[in-house]
N, C-alpha and C. Protein backbone atom coordinates (compact mmCIF):
# COMPACT_ATOMS: atom_id res chain seq x y z
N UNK A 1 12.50 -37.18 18.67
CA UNK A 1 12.29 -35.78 19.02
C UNK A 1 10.85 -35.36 18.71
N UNK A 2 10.07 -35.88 17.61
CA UNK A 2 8.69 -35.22 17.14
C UNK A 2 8.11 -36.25 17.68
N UNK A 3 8.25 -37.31 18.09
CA UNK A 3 7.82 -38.63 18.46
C UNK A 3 6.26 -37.61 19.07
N UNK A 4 6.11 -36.73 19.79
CA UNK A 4 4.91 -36.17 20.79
C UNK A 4 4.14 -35.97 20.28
N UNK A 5 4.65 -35.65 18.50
CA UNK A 5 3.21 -35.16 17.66
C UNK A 5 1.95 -36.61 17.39
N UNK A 6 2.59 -37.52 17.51
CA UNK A 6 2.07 -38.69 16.98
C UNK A 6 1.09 -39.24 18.33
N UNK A 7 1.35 -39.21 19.58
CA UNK A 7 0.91 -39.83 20.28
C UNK A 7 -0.73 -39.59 20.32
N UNK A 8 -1.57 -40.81 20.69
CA UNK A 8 -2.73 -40.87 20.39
C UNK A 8 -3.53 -40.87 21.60
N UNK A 9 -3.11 -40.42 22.75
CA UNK A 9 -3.80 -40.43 24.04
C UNK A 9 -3.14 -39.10 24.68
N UNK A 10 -3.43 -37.89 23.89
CA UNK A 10 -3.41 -36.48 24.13
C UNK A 10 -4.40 -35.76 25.00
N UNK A 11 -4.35 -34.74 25.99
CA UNK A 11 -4.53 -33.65 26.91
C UNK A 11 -5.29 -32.92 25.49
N UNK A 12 -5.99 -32.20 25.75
CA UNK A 12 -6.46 -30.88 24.93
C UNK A 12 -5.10 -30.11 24.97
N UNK A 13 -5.26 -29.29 24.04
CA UNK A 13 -3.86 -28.45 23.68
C UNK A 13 -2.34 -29.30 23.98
N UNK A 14 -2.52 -30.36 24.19
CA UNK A 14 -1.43 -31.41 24.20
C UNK A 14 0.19 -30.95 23.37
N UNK A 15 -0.31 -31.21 22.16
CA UNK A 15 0.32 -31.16 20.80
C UNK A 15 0.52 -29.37 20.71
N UNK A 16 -0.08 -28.63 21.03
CA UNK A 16 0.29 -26.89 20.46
C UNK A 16 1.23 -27.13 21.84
N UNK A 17 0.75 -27.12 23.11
CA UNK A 17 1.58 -26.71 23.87
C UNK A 17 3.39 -27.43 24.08
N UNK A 18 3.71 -28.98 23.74
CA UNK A 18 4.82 -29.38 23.69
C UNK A 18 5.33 -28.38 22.43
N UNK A 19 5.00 -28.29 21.14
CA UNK A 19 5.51 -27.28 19.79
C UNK A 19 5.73 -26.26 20.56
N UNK A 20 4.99 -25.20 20.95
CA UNK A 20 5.28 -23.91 21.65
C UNK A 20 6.41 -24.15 22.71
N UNK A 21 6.47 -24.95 22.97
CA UNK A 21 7.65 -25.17 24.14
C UNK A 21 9.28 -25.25 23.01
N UNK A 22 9.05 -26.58 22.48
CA UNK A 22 10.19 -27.22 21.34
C UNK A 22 10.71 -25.55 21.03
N UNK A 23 9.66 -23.98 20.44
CA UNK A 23 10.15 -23.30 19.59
C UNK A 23 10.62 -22.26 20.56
N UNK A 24 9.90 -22.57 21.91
CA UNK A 24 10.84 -21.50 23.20
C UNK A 24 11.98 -21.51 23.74
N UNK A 25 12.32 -23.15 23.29
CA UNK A 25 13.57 -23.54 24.28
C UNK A 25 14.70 -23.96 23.22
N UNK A 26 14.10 -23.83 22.24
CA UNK A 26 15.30 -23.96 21.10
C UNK A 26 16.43 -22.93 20.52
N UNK A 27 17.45 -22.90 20.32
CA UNK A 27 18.36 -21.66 19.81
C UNK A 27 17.74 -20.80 18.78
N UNK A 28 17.58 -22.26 17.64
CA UNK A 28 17.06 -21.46 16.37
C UNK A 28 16.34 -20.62 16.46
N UNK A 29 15.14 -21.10 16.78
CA UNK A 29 13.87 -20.34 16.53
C UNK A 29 14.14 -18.77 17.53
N UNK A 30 15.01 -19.06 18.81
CA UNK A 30 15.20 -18.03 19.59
C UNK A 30 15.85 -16.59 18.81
N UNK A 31 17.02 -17.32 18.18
CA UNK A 31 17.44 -15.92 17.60
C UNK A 31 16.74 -16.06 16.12
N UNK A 32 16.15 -16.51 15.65
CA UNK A 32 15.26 -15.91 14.34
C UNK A 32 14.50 -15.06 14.94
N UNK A 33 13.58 -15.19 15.92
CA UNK A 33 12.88 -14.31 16.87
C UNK A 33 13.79 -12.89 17.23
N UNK A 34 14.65 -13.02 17.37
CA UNK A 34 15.43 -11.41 18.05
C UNK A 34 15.68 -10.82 16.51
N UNK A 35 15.86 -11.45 15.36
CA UNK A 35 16.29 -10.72 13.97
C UNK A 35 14.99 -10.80 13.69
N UNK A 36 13.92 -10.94 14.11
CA UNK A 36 12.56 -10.67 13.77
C UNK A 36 11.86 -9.48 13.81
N UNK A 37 12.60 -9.27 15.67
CA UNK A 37 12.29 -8.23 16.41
C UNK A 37 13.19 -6.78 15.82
N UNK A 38 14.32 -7.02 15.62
CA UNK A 38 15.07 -6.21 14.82
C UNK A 38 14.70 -5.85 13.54
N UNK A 39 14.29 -7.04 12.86
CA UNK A 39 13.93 -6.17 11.55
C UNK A 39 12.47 -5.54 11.00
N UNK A 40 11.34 -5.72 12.63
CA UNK A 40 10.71 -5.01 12.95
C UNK A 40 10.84 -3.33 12.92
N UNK A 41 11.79 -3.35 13.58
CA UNK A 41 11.71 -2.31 14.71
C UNK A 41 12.09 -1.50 13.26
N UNK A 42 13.31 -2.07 12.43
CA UNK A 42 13.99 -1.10 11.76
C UNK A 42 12.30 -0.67 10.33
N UNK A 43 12.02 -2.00 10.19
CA UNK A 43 11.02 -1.33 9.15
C UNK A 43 10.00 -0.44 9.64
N UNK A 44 9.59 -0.70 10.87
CA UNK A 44 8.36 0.81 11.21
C UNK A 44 9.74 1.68 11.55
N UNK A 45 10.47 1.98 11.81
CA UNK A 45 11.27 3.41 11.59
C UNK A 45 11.22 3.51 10.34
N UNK A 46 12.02 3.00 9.24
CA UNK A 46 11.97 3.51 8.12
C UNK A 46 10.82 3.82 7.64
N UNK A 47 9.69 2.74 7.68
CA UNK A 47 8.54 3.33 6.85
C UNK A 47 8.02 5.15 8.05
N UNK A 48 7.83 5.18 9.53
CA UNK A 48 7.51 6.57 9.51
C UNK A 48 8.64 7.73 8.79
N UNK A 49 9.98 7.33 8.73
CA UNK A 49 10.76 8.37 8.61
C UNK A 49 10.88 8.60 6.77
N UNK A 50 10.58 7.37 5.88
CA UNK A 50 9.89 7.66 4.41
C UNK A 50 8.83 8.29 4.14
N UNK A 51 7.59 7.84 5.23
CA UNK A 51 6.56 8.83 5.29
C UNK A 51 6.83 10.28 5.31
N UNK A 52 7.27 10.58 6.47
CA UNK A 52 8.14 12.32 6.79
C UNK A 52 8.56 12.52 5.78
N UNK A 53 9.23 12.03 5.40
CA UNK A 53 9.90 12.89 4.14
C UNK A 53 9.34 13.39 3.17
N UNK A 54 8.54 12.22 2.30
CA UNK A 54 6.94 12.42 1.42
C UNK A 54 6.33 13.74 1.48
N UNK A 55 6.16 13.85 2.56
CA UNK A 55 5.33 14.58 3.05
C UNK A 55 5.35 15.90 3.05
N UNK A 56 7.31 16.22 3.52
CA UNK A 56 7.99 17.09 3.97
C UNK A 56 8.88 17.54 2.47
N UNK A 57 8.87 16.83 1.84
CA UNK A 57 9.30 17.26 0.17
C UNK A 57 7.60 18.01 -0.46
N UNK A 58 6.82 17.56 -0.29
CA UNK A 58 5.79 18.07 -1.39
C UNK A 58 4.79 18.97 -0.27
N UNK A 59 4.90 20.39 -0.86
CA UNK A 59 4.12 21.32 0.01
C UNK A 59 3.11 21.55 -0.21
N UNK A 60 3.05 21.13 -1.59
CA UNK A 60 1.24 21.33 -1.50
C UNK A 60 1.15 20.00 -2.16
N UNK A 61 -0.51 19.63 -2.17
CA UNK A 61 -1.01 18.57 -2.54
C UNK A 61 -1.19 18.70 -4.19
N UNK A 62 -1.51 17.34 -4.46
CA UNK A 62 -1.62 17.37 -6.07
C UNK A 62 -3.02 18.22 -6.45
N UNK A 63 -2.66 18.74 -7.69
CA UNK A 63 -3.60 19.11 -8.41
C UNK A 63 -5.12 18.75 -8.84
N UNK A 64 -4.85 17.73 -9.66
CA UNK A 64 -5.69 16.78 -8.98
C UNK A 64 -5.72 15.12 -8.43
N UNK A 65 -6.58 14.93 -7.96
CA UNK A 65 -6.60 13.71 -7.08
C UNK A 65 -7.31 12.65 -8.31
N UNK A 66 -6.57 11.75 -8.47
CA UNK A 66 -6.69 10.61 -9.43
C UNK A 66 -7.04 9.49 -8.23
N UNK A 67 -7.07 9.13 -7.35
CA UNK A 67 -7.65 8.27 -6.82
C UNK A 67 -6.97 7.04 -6.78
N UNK A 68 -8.06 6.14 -6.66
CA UNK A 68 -7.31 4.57 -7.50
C UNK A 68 -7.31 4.46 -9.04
N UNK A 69 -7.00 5.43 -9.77
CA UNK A 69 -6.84 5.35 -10.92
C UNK A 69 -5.08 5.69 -10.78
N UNK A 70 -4.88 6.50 -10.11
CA UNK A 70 -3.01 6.46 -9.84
C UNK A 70 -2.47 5.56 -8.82
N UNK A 71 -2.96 5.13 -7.56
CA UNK A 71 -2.33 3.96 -7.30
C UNK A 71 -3.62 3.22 -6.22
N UNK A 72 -3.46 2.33 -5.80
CA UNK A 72 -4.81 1.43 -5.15
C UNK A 72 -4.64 1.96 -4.13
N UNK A 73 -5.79 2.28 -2.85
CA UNK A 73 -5.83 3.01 -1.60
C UNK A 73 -4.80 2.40 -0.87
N UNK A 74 -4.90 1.03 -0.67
CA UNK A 74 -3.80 0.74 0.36
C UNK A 74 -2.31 1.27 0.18
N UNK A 75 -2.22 1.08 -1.27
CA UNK A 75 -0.61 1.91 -1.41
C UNK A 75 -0.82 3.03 -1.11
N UNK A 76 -1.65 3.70 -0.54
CA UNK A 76 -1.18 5.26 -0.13
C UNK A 76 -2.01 5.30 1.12
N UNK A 77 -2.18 3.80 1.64
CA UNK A 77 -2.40 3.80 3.24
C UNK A 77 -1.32 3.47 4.21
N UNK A 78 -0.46 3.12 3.66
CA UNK A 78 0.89 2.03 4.45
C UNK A 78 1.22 2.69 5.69
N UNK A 79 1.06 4.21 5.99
CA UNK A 79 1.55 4.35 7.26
C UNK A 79 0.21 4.14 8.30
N UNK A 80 -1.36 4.13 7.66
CA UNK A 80 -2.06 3.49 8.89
C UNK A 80 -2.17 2.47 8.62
N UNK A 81 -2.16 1.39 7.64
CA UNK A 81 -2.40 0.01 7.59
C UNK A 81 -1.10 -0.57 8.70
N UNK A 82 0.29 0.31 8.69
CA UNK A 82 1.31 0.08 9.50
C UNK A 82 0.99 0.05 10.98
N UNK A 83 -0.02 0.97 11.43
CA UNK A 83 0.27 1.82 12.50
C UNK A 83 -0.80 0.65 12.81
N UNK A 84 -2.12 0.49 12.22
CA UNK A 84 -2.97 -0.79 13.24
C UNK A 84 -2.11 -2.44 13.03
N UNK A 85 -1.42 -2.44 12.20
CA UNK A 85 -0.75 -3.70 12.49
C UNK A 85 0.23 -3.65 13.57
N UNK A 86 0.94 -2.38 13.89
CA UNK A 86 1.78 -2.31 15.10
C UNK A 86 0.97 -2.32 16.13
N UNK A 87 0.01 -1.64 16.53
CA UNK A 87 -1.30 -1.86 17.60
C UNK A 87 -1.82 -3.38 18.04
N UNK A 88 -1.83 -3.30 17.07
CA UNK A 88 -2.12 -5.19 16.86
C UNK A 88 -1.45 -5.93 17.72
N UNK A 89 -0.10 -5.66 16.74
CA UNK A 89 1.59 -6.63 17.68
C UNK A 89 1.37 -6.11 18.97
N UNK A 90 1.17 -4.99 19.08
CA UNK A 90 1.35 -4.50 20.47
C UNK A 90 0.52 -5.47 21.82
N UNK A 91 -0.67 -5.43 21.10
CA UNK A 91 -1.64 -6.96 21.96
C UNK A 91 -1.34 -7.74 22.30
N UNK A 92 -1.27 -8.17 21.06
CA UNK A 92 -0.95 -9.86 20.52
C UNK A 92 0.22 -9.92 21.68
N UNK A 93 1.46 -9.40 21.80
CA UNK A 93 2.59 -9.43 22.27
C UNK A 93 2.42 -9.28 24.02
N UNK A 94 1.35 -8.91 24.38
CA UNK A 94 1.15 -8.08 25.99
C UNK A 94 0.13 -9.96 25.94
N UNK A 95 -0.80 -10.25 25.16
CA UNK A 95 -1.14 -11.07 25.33
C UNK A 95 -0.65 -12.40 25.38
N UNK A 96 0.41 -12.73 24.80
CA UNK A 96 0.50 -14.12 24.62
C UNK A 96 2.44 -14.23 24.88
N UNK A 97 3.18 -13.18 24.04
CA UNK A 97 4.67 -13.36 24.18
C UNK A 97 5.55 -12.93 25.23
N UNK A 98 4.94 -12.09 25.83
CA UNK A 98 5.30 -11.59 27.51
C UNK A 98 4.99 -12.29 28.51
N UNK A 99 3.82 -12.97 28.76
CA UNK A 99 3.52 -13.61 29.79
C UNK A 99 4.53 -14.42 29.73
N UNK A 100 4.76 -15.60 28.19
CA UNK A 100 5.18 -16.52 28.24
C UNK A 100 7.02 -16.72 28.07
N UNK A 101 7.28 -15.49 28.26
CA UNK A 101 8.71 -15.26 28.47
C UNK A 101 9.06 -14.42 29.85
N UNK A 102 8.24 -14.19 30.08
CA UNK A 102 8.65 -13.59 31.69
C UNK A 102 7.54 -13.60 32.42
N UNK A 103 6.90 -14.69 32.55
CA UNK A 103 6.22 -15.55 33.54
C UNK A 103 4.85 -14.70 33.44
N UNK A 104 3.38 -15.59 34.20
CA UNK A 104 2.32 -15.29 34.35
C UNK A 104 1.59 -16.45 33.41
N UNK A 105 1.80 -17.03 32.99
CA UNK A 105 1.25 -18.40 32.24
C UNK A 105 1.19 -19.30 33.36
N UNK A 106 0.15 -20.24 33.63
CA UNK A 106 -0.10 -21.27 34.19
C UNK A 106 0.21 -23.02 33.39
N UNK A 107 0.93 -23.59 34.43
CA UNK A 107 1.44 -24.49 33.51
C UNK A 107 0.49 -25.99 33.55
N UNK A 108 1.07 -27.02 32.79
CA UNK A 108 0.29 -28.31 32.55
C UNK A 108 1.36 -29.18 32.81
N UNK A 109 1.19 -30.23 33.07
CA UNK A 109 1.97 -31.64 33.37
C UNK A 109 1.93 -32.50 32.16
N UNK A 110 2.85 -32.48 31.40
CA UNK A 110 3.14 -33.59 30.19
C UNK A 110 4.33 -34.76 30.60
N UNK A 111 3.72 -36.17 30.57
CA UNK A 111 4.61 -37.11 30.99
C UNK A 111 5.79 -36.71 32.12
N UNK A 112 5.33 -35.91 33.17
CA UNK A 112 6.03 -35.74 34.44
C UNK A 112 6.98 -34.21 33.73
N UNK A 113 6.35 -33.44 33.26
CA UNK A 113 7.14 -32.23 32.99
C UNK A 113 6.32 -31.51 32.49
N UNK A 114 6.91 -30.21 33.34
CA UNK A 114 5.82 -28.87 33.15
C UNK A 114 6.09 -28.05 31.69
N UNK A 115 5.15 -27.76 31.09
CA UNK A 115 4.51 -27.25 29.92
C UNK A 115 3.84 -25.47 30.17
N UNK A 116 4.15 -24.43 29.88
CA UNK A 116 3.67 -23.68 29.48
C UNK A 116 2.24 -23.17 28.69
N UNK A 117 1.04 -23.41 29.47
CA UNK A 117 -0.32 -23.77 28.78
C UNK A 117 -0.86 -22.60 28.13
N UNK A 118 -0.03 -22.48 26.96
CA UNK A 118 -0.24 -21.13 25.76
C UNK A 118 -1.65 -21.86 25.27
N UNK A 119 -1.73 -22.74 24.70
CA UNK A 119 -3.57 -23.06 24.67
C UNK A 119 -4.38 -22.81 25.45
N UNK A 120 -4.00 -23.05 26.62
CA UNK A 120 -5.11 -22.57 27.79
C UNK A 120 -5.22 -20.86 27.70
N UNK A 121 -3.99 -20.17 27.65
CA UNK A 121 -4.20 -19.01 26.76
C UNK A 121 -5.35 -18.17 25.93
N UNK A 122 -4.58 -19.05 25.30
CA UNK A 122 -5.82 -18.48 23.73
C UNK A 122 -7.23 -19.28 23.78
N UNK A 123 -7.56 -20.07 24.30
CA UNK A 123 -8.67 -20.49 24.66
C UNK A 123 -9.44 -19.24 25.58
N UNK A 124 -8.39 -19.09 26.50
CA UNK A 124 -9.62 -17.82 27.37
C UNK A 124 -9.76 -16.47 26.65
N UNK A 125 -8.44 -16.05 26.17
CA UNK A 125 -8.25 -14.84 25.16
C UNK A 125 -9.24 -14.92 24.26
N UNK A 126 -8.97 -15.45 23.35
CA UNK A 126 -9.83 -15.81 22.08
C UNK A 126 -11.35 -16.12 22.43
N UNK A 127 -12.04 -15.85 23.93
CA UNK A 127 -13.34 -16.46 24.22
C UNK A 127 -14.47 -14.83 24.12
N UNK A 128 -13.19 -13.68 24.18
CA UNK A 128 -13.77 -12.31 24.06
C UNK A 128 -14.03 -11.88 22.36
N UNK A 129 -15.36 -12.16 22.49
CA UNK A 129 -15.96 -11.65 20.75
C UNK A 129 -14.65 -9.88 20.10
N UNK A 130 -14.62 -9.25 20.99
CA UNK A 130 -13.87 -7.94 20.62
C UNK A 130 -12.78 -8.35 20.73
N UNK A 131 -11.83 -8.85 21.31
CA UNK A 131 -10.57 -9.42 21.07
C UNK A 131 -10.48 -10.49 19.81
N UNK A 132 -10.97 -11.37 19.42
CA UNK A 132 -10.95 -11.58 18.18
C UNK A 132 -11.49 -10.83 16.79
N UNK A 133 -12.46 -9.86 16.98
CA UNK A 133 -12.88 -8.71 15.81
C UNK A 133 -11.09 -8.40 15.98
N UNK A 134 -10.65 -7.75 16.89
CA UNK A 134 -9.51 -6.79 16.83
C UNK A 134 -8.47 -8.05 16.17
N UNK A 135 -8.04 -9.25 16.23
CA UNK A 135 -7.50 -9.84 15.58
C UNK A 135 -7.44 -9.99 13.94
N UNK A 136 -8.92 -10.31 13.54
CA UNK A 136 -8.90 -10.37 12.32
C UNK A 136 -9.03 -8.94 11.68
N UNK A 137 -9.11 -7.78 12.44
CA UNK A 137 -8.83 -6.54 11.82
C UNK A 137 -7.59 -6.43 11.86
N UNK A 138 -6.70 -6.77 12.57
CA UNK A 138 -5.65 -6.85 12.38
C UNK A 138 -4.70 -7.73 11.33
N UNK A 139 -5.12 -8.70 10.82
CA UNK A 139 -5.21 -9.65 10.45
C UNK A 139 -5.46 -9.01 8.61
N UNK A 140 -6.78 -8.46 8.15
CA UNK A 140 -7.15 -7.53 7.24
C UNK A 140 -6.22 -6.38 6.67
N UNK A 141 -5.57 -5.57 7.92
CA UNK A 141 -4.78 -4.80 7.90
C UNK A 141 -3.61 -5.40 7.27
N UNK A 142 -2.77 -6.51 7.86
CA UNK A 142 -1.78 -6.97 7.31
C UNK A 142 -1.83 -7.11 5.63
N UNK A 143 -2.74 -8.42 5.05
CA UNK A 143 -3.32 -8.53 4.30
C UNK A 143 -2.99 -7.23 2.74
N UNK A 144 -3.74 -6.00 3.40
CA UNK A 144 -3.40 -5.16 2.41
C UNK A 144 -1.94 -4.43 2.25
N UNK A 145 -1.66 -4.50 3.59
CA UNK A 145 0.09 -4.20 3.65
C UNK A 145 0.90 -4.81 2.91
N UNK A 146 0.86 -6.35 3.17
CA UNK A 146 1.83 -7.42 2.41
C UNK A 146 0.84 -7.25 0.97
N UNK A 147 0.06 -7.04 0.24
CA UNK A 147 -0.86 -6.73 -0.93
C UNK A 147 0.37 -6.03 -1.79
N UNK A 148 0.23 -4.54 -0.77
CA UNK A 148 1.66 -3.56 -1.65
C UNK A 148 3.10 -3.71 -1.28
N UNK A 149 3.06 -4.19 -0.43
CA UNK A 149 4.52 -4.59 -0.14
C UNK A 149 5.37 -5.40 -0.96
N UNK A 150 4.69 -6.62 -0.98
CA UNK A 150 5.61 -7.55 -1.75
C UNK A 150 5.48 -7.37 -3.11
N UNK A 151 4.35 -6.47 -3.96
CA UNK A 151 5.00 -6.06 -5.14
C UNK A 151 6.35 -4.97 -5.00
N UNK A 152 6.08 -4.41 -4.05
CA UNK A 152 7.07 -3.18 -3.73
C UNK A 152 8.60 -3.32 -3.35
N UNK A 153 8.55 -4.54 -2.50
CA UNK A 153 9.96 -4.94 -2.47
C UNK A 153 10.62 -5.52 -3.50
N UNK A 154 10.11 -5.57 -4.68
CA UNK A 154 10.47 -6.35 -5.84
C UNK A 154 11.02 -5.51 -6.80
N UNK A 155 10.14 -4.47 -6.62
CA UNK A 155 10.19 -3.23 -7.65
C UNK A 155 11.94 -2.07 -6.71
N UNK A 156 11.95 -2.21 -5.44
CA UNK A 156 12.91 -1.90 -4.89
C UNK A 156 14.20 -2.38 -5.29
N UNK A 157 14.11 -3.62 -5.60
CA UNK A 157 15.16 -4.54 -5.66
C UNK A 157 15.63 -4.33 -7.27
N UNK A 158 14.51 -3.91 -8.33
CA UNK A 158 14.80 -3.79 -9.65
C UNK A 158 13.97 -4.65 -10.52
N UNK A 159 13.86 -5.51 -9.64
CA UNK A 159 12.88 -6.64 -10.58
C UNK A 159 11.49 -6.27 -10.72
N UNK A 160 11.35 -5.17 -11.88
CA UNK A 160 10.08 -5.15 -12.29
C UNK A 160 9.60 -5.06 -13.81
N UNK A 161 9.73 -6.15 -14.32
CA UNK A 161 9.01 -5.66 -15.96
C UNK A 161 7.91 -6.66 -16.70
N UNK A 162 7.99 -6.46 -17.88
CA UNK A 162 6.58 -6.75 -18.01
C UNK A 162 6.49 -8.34 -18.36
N UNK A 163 7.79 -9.34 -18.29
CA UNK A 163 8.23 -10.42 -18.48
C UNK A 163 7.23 -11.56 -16.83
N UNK A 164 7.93 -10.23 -16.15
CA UNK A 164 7.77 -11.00 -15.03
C UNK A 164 6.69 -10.51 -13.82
N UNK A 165 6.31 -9.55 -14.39
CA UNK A 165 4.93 -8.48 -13.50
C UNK A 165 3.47 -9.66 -12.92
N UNK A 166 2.99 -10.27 -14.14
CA UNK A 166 1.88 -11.04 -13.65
C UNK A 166 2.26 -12.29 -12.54
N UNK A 167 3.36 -12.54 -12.97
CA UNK A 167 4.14 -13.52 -11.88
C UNK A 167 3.95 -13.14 -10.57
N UNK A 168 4.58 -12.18 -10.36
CA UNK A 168 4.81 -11.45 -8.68
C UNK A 168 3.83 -11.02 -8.67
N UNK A 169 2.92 -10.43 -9.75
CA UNK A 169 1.69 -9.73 -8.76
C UNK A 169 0.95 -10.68 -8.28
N UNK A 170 0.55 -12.18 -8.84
CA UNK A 170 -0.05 -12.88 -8.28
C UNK A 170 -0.08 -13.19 -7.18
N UNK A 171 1.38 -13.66 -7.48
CA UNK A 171 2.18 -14.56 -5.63
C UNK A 171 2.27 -13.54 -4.76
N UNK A 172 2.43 -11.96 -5.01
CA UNK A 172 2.11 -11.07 -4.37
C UNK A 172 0.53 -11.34 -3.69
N UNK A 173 -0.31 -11.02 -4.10
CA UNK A 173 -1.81 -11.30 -4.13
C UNK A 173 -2.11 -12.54 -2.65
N UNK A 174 -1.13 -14.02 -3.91
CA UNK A 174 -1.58 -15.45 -3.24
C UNK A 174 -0.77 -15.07 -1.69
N UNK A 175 -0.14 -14.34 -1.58
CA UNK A 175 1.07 -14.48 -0.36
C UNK A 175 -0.21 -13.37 0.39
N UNK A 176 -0.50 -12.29 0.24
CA UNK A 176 -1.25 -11.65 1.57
C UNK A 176 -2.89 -11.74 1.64
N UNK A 177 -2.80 -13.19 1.25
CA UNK A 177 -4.49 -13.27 1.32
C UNK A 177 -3.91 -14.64 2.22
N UNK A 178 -2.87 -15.51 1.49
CA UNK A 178 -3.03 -17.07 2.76
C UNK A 178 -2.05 -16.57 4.13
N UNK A 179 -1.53 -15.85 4.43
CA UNK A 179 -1.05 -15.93 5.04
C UNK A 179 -1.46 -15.05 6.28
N UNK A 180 -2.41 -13.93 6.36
CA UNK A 180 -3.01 -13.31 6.95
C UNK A 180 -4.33 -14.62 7.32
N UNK A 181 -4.73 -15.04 6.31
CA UNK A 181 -6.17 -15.76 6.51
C UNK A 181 -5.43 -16.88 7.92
N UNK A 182 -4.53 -18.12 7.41
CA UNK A 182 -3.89 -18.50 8.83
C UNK A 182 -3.82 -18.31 10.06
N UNK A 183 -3.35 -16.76 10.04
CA UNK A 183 -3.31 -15.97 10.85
C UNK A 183 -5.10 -15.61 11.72
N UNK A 184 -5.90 -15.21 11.02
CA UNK A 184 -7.09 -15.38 11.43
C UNK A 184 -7.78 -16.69 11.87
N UNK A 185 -7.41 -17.59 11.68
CA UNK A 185 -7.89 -18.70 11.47
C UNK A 185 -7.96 -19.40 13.07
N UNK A 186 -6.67 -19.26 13.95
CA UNK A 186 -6.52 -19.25 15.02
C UNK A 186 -7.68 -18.44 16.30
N UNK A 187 -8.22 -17.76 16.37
CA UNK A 187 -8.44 -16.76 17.18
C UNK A 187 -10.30 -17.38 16.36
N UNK A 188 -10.38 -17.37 15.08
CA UNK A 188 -11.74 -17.74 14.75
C UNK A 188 -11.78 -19.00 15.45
N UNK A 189 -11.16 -20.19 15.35
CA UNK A 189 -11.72 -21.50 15.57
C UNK A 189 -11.17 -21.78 17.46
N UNK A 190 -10.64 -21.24 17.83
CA UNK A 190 -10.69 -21.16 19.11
C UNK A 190 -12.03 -20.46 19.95
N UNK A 191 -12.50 -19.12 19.22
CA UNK A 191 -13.82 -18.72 19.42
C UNK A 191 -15.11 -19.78 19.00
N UNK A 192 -15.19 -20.24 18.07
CA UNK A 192 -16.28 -21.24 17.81
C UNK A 192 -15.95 -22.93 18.25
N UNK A 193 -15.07 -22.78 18.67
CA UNK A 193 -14.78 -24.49 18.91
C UNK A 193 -14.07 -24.99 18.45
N UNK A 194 -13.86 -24.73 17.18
CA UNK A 194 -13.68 -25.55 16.45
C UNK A 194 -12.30 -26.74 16.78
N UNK A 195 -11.27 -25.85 17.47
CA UNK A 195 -10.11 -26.80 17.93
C UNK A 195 -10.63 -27.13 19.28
N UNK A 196 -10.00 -28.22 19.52
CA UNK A 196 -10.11 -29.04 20.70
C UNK A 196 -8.79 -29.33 21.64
């Protein structure tokens, strides 16, 4: 079944485009994708309709403004750090997950079978200097989201004290710096070359 990753007389985008196929035509990955999309949808509702409320409980503003001395900017950015990461998806999604689920992708010939050429894709996508700025701003955005988030879902859950605080804040930390950077990493080395 992976036998394709190995082969040593590869097409450019060879290897991304059979994977992108394997994770289109597979069950799994299909419905992890729809509970993806679902548990999307439900967290930007909740986070605008937590916002509203915030907002809509306290009529006047504080007294005074402590700054990042009461909590770090991004925790009291989450509904625009939210709103350009949904902008983002919104692209990303018109760019690359629409075409390739309801046609407009141009395909490739792998060992007598047509391929979906999502590299050929992001090769032309990724060739616009402002379409990749808007990536890795997007990309940045996340970054500080998952920053307060994943201490936040922890502290939601109950698990927060002083046993176990430097723990999670780290892996908090290590989790929205590698995993955003990844995420950038694509759209950079497709712009400079760097993949082949």
């Amino acid at each position: 079944m992976w036998a394709f990753i190995f082969t040593t007389e590869e097409k450019p985008g060879e290897v991304f485009n059979k994977a992108a196929h394997f994770l289109g035509a597979t069950a799994v990955p299909r419905i992890l994708e729809i509970g993806l999309f679902l548990f999307i949808i439900l967290h930007i509702v909740q986070g605008y309709v937590l916002t509203g409320m915030n907002r809509s409980k306290r009529g006047i503003q504080y007294a005074v403004n402590y700054g990042s001395k009461g909590s770090k900017w991004y925790s009291r950015s989450m509904g625009l750090l939210g709103t350009l990461i949904f902008l983002f998806l919104i692209i990303h999604l018109s760019d690359f997950w629409i075409p390739s689920r309801f046609g407009g992708l141009d395909t490739v010939p792998y060992d007598g079978k047509e391929y979906h050429n999502l590299y050929g894709k992001m090769a032309e996508v990724f060739q616009n200097p402002y379409i990749v700025v808007l990536y890795i701003a997007g990309c940045i955005s996340l970054a500080y989201h998952l920053a307060h988030g994943f201490q936040s879902a922890f502290r939601t859950l109950g698990i927060h004290n002083k046993k176990y605080q430097l723990m999670l804040t780290s892996a908090g930390y290590a989790f929205a710096v590698i995993v955003p950077l990844v995420f950038a990493l694509m759209p950079v080395s497709m712009y400079f070359g760097w993949v082949k």
